[in-house]
Every structure is written in C-alpha cells, then in structure tokens.
C-alpha atoms as a PDB file:
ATOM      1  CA  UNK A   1     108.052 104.476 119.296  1.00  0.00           C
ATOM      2  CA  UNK A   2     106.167 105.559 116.618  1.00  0.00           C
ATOM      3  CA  UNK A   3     103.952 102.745 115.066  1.00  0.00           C
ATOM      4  CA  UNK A   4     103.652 102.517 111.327  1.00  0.00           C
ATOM      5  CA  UNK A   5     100.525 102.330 109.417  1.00  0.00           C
ATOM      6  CA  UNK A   6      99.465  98.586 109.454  1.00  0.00           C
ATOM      7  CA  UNK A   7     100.782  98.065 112.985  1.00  0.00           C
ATOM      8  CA  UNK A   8      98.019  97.374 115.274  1.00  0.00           C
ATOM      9  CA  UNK A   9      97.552  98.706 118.839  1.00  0.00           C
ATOM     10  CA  UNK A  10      97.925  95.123 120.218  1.00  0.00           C
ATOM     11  CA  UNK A  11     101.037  94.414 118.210  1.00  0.00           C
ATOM     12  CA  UNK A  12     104.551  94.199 120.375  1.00  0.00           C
ATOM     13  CA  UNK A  13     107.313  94.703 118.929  1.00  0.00           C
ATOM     14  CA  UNK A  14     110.804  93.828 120.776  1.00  0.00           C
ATOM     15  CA  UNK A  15     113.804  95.159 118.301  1.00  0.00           C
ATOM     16  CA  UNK A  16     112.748  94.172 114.970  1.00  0.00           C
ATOM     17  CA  UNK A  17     115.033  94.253 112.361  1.00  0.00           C
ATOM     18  CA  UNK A  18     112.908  94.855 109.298  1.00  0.00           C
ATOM     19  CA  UNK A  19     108.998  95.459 109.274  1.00  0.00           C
ATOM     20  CA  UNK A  20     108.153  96.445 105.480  1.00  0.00           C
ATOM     21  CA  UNK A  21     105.619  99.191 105.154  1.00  0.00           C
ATOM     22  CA  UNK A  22     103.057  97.130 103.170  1.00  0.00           C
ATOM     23  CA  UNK A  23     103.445  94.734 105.883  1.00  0.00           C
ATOM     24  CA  UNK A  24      99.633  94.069 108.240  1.00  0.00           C
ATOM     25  CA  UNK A  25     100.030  93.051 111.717  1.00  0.00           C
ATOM     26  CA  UNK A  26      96.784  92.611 113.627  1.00  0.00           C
ATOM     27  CA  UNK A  27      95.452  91.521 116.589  1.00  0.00           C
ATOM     28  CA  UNK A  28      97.638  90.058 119.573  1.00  0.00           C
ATOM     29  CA  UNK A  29     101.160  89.339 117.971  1.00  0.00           C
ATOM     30  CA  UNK A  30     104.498  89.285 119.473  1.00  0.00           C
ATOM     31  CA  UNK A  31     107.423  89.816 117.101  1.00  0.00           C
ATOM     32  CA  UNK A  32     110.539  89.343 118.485  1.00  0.00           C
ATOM     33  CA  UNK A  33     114.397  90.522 118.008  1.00  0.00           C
ATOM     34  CA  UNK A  34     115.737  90.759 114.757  1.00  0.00           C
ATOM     35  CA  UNK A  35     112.471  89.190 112.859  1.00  0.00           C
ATOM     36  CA  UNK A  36     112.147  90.468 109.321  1.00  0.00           C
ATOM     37  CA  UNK A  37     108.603  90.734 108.117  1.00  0.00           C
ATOM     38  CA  UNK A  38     108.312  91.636 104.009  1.00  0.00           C
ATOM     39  CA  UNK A  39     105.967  92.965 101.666  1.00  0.00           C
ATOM     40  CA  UNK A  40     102.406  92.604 102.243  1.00  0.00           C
ATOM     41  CA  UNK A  41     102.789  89.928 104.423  1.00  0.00           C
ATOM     42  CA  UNK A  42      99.710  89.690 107.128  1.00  0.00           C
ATOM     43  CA  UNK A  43      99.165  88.486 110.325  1.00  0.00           C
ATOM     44  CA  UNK A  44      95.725  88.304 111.629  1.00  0.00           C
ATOM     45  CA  UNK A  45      94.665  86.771 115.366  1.00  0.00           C
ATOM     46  CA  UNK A  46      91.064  87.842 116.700  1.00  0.00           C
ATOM     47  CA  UNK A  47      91.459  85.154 120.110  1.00  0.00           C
ATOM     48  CA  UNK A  48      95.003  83.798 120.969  1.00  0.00           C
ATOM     49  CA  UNK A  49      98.302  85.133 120.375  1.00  0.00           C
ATOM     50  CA  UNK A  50     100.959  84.804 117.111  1.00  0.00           C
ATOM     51  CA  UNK A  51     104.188  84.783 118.300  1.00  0.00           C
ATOM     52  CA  UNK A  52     106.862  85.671 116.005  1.00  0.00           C
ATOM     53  CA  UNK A  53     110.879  84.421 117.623  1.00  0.00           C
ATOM     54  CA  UNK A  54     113.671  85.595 117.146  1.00  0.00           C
ATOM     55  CA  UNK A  55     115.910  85.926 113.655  1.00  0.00           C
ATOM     56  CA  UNK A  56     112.538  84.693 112.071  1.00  0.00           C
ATOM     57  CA  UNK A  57     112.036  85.538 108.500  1.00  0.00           C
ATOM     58  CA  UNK A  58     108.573  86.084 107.154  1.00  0.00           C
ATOM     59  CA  UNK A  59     108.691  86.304 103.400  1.00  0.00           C
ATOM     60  CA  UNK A  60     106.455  88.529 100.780  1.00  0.00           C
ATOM     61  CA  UNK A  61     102.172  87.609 100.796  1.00  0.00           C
ATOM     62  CA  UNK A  62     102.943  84.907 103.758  1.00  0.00           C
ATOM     63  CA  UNK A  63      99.373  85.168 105.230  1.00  0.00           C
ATOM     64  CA  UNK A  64      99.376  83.755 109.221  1.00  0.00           C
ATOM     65  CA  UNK A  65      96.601  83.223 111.358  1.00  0.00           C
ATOM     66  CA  UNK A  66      96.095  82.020 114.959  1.00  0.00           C
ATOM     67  CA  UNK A  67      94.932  78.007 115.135  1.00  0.00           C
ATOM     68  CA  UNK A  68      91.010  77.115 115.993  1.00  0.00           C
ATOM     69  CA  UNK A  69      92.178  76.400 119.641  1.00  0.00           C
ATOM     70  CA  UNK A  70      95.252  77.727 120.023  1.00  0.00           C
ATOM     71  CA  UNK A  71      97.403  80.305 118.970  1.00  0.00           C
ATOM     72  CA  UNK A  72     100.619  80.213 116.501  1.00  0.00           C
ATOM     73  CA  UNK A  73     104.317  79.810 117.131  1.00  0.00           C
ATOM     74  CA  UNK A  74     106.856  80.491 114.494  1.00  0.00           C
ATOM     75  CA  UNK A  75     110.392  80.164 115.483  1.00  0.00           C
ATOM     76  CA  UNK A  76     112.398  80.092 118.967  1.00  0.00           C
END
C-alpha cells in the first residue's frame, strides 16, 4: 500500500474508509475498518498506542494524544 504523506511508518491501517490528506498520524496508532479521519486532524503517541475502532469518525482539527500512563481508545 502506498502510504500518504502524513502517515507515519508506525501507523496501521486495517481498511479505512476515509483518511483526508491534511490528516497527521504519528507514532504507534491503529486505525481500524471503515474509520474516517478529516482535515487536519492529528494524532500524536511517542510511548503507548492510540487505537482508533471501527466505523469511528474523527472530525476536522480533533487533536488526540496517548494518556500519561496509558494509551488511548476511541471506539469498539
């Protein structure tokens, strides 16, 4: 698959359904089947993982970040 600029090397992706291209993923994030993510919305995790279920919707400038101990779960 060929990654999009703003897609980081430690990003998975499992069947999207919409990743705008002003969209920042970063870090350790799983983003699951069907997830919409829209403009220049970020996600940004330096320790723990941001997991992203399915059929979640993450709307324009949503900024997300992994916890101080733990990581972040949005969704199923």
């Amino acid at each position: 698959m060929n990654r999009q600029q703003g897609i980081g090397k430690n990003v998975t992706l499992d069947n999207p359904g919409f990743i705008h291209e002003t969209a920042r993923l970063q870090g350790k994030v799983y983003v699951g089947p069907e997830v919409s993510v829209w403009t220049y919305a970020v996600t940004r995790c330096e320790q723990f993982e941001i997991h992203i279920g399915a059929r979640s919707n993450i709307q324009d400038f949503v900024m997300i970040h992994e916890g101080v101990s733990t990581g972040t779960r949005i969704g199923e």
